[in-house]
Each structure stands twice: as C-alpha cells, then as structure tokens.
Protein backbone atom coordinates (compact mmCIF):
# COMPACT_ATOMS: atom_id res chain seq x y z
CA UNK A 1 5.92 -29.58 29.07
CA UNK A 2 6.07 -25.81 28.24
CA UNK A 3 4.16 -24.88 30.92
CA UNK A 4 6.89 -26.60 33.19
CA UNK A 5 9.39 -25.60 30.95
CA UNK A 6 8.38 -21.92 31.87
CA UNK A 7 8.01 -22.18 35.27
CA UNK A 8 11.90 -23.58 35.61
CA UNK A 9 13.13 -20.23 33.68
CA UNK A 10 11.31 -17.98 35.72
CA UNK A 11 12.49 -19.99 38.87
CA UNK A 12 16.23 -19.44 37.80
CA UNK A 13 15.40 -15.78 36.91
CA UNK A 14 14.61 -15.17 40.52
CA UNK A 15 17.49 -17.00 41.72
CA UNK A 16 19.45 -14.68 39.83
CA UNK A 17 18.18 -11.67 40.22
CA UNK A 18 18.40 -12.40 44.42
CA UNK A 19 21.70 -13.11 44.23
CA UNK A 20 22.79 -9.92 42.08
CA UNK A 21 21.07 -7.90 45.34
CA UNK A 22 23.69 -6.31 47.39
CA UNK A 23 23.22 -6.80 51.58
CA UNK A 24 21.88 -4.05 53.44
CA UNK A 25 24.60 -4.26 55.49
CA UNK A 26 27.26 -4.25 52.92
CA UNK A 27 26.26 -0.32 52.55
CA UNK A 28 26.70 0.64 56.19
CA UNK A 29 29.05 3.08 57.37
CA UNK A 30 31.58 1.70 59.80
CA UNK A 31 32.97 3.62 62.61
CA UNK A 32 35.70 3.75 64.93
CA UNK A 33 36.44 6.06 67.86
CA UNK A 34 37.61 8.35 65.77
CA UNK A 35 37.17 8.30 62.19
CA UNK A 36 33.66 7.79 60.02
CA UNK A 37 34.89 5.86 56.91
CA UNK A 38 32.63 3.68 54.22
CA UNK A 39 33.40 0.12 53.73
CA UNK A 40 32.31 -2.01 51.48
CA UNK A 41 32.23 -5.20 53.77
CA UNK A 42 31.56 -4.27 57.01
CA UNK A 43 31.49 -7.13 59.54
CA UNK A 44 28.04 -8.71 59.88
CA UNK A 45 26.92 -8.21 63.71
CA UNK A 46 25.30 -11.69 65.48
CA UNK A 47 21.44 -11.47 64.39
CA UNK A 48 19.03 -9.70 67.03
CA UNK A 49 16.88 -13.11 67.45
CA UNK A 50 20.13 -14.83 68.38
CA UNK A 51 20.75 -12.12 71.02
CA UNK A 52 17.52 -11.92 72.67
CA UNK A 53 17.31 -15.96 72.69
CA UNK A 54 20.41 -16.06 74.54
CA UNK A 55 19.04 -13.05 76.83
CA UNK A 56 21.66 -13.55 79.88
CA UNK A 57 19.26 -14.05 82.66
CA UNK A 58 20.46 -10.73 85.06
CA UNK A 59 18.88 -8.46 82.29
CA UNK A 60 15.78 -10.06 83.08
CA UNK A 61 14.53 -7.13 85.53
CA UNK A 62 15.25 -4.13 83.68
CA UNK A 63 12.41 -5.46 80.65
CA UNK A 64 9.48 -3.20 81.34
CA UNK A 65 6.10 -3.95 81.19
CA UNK A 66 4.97 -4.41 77.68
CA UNK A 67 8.51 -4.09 76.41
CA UNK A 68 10.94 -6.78 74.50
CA UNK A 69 14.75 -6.19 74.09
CA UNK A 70 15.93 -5.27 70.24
CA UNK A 71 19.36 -5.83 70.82
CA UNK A 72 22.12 -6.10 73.62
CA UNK A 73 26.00 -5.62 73.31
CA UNK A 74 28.74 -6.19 75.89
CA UNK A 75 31.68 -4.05 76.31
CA UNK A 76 33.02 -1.75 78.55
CA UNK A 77 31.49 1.60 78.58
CA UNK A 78 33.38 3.33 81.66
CA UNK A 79 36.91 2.53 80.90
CA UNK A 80 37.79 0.32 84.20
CA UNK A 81 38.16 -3.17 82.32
CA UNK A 82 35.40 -4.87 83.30
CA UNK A 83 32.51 -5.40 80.65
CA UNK A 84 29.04 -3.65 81.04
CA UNK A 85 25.69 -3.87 79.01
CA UNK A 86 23.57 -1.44 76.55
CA UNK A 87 19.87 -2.72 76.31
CA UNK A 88 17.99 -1.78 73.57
CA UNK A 89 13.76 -2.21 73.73
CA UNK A 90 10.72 -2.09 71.50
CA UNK A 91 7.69 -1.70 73.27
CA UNK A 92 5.81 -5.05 72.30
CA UNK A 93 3.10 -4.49 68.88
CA UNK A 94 5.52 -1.32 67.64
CA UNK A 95 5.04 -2.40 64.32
CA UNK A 96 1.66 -1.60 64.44
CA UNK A 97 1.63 1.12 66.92
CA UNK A 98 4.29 3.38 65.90
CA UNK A 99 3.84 6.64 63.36
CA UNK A 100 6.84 8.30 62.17
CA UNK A 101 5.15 11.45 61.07
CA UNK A 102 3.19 12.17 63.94
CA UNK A 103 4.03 9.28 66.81
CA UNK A 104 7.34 7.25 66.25
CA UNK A 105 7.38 4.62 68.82
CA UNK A 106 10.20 5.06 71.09
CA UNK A 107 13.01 2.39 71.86
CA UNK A 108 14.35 2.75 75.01
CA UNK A 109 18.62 2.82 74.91
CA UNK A 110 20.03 1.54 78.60
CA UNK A 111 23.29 2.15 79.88
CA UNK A 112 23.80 -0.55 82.53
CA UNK A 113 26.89 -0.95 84.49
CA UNK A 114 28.73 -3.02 86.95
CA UNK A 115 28.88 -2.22 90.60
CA UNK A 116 32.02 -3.30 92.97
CA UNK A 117 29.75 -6.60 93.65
CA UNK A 118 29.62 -7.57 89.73
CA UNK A 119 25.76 -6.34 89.98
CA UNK A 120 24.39 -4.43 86.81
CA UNK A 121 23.04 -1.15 87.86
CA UNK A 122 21.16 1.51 85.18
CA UNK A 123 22.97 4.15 85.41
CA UNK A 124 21.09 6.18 81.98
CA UNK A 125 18.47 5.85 79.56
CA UNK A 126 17.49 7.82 76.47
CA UNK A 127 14.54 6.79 74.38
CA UNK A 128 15.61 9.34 71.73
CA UNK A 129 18.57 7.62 70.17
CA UNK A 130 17.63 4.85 68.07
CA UNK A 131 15.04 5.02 65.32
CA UNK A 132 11.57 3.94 65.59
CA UNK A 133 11.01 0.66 63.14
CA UNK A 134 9.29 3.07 60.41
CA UNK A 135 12.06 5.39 59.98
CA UNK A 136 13.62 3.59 57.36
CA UNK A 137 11.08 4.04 54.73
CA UNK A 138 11.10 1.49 51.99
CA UNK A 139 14.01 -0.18 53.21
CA UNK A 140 12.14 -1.01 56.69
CA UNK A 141 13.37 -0.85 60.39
CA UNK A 142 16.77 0.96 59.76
CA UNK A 143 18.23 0.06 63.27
CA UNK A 144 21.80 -1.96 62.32
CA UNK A 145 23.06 -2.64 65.52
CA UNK A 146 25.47 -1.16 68.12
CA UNK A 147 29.29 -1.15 68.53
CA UNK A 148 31.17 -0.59 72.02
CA UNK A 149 35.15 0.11 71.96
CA UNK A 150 37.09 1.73 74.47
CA UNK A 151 34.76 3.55 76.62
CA UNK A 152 33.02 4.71 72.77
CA UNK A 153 29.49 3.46 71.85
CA UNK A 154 27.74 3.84 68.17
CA UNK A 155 24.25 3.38 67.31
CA UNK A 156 24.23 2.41 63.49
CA UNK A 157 21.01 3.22 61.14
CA UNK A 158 20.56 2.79 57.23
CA UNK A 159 17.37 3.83 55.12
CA UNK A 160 15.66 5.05 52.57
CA UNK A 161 14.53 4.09 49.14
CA UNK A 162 15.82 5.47 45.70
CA UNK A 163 17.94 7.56 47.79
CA UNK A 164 19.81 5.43 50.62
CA UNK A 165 21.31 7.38 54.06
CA UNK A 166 23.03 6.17 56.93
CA UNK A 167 23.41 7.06 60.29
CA UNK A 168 25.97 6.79 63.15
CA UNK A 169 25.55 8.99 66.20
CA UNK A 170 28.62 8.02 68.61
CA UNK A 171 29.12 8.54 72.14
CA UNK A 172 32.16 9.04 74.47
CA UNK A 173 32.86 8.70 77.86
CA UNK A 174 34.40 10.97 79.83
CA UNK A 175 36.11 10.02 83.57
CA UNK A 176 36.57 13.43 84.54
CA UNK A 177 32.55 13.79 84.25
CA UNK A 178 31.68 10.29 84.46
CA UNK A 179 29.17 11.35 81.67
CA UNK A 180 28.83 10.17 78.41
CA UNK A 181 28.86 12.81 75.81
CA UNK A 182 27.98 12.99 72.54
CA UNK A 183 31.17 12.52 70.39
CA UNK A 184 29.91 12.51 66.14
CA UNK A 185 26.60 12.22 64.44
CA UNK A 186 27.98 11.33 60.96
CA UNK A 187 25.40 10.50 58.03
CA UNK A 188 26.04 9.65 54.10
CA UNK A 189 23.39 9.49 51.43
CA UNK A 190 23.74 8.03 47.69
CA UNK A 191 21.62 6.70 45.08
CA UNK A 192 20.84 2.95 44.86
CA UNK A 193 21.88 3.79 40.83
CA UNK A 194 24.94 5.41 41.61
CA UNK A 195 26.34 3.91 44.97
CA UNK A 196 30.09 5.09 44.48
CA UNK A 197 28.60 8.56 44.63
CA UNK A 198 28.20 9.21 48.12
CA UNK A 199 27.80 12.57 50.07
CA UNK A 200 28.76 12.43 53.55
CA UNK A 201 28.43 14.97 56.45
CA UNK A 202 30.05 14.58 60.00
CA UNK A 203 28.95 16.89 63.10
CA UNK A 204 31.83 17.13 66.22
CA UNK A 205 31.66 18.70 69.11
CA UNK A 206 32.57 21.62 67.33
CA UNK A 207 29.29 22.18 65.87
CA UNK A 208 26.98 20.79 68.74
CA UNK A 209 28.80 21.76 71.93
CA UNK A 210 28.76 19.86 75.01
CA UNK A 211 25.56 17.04 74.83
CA UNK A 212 24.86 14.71 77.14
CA UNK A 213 23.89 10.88 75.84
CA UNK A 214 20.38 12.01 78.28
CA UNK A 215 19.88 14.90 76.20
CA UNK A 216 20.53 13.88 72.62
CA UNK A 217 17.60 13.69 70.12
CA UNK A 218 17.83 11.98 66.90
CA UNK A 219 14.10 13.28 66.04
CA UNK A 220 15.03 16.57 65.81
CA UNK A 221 16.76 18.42 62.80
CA UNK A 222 20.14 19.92 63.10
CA UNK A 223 20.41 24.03 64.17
C-alpha cells in the first residue's frame, strides 16, 4: 500500500507541475503591419499536421523531390483581393541532417500566386527566411508559424533556453515594384525567471535599406 500510495503522489506532482508550464506560444511576439507589440495570449495558429493533412491538392506540384511542406497559409499577398499561397518545406530526414553551426538545413519559403485563370504560379522563393529545426536550442524547432494581412507577411520564431528570444522578420508588398520588400525584423529576449523583463529591438527600413524578400538572410548577423 505505500508503494502505491507513493506512486499516486508523484503522479499528481507531475500533473501539477505540467499544468503550472506556460505555452510556448503564449510568449510569442505578435505582429501587425505596423506595430511589434508582446501579448500575453496570442491566438494559437491551426497545428502544422492539420495543415499538411488537408494539403489542397493544386500545391501538389510545387513539393520537390525529397521535400515535405512545414506549413501553408492563405491570404492575399499582392493586394488585388483574391487569396494566394506561401509554402513552407523541410527537406524530408532534416532532423537528422541539419547542423546549425556549420550546415543548417534550409526550408524553402514560396510565394505562389494566382494567375487571371485562378492557376497558382511561383512567383519567389527564399530558403533563407525561416529557421532550420535546430535553431531553437533547448526549446527545439523555433518555427511558430506565418501570418498574411493586407499584402504584409510575417514569419514568427521563438527559442532559446534560460534565456528565451523571438523573432518576426515581416515583409511588404509594394505595387509600384510588384516586389516584396523587407518591412521589420523585430526580436525580444527575456529570462524564463524574469519574463516581464523583456528587451526588445526592431530594425525598419531605416536601418537596412531597400531588401528584397529574394535577398534577405536570417543566417547572417546584423551590420
């Protein structure tokens, strides 16, 4: 009986201790066209495994070989109301293959529009905008997910270990250029001790200039 006894407390001290464990998510910055602000219950985005089982089949042909999607979000991206896709990939066995000192596995970002004929079309890709799965550190694959709103699209990351950071690198679309640019690369950091105490740093155009989403890479450190 104390054996069993035992085991019942140390049952319920897990339960507790799981449940006193904030989210991942509930730390993420959240962003809107204009303005990086911390929230302490950001919306939870659909789960990737629910997105990729309900792959629509016209994404179907722009999987490459060896490659599975991440994530996928609707929205429109060019500002002429009708709703386009970004495709995220992972090349299949990146758990395994990638190295973020000396070879982070890539992850492909598409930009895939609609034509006049409702047909998706790639239009850009950049494979150096959302981390590889060992960026994170101790807290894992630090990808969060992707947000589209009015021609704006975000690429959402959180990591670390003692020390948490985020990072949200937005993009804008111009029609003048038909180009998306890059708009803020916003990051916060704070101690898993001492949440509330949170140092944040935003980069405009005003330090970074003119960037094309083609050109943009999150690997390298800022000038």
């Amino acid at each position: 009986m104390t054996k069993l006894t035992t085991n019942i407390f140390i049952c319920l001290l897990l339960t507790i201790l799981s449940c006193n464990q904030s989210p991942r998510q509930d730390k993420i910055t959240a962003i809107t066209a204009d303005t990086l602000t911390p929230t302490e219950n950001s919306p939870k985005r659909e789960s990737f495994k629910q997105a990729v089982d309900n792959l629509p089949s016209e994404l179907l042909p722009f999987l490459p070989t060896n490659y599975s999607v991440l994530d996928t979000v609707s929205g429109d991206l060019n500002l002429d109301g009708i709703n386009d896709y970004i495709l995220v990939l992972k090349k299949n066995g990146e758990d395994t293959l990638s190295n973020v000192i000396d070879n982070p596995e890539k992850r492909p970002l598409l930009i895939l529009l609609r034509d006049k004929n409702n047909k998706l079309k790639l239009v850009r890709r950049n494979d150096n905008t959302v981390y590889c799965i060992d960026c994170g550190g101790m807290m894992g694959d630090p990808f969060m997910g992707i947000t589209i709103k009015n021609g704006y699209f975000s690429v959402e990351h959180y990591g670390g270990s003692a020390w948490r950071w985020t990072r949200i690198i937005t993009y804008k679309y111009s029609k003048q250029d038909n180009e998306w640019f890059l708009h803020k690369d916003g990051s916060e950091s704070f101690h898993a001790a001492e949440p509330e105490k949170v140092e944040s740093k935003i980069r405009t155009t005003k330090d970074f200039g003119n960037v094309k989403f083609e050109e943009f890479d999150i690997y390298k450190e800022d000038e």
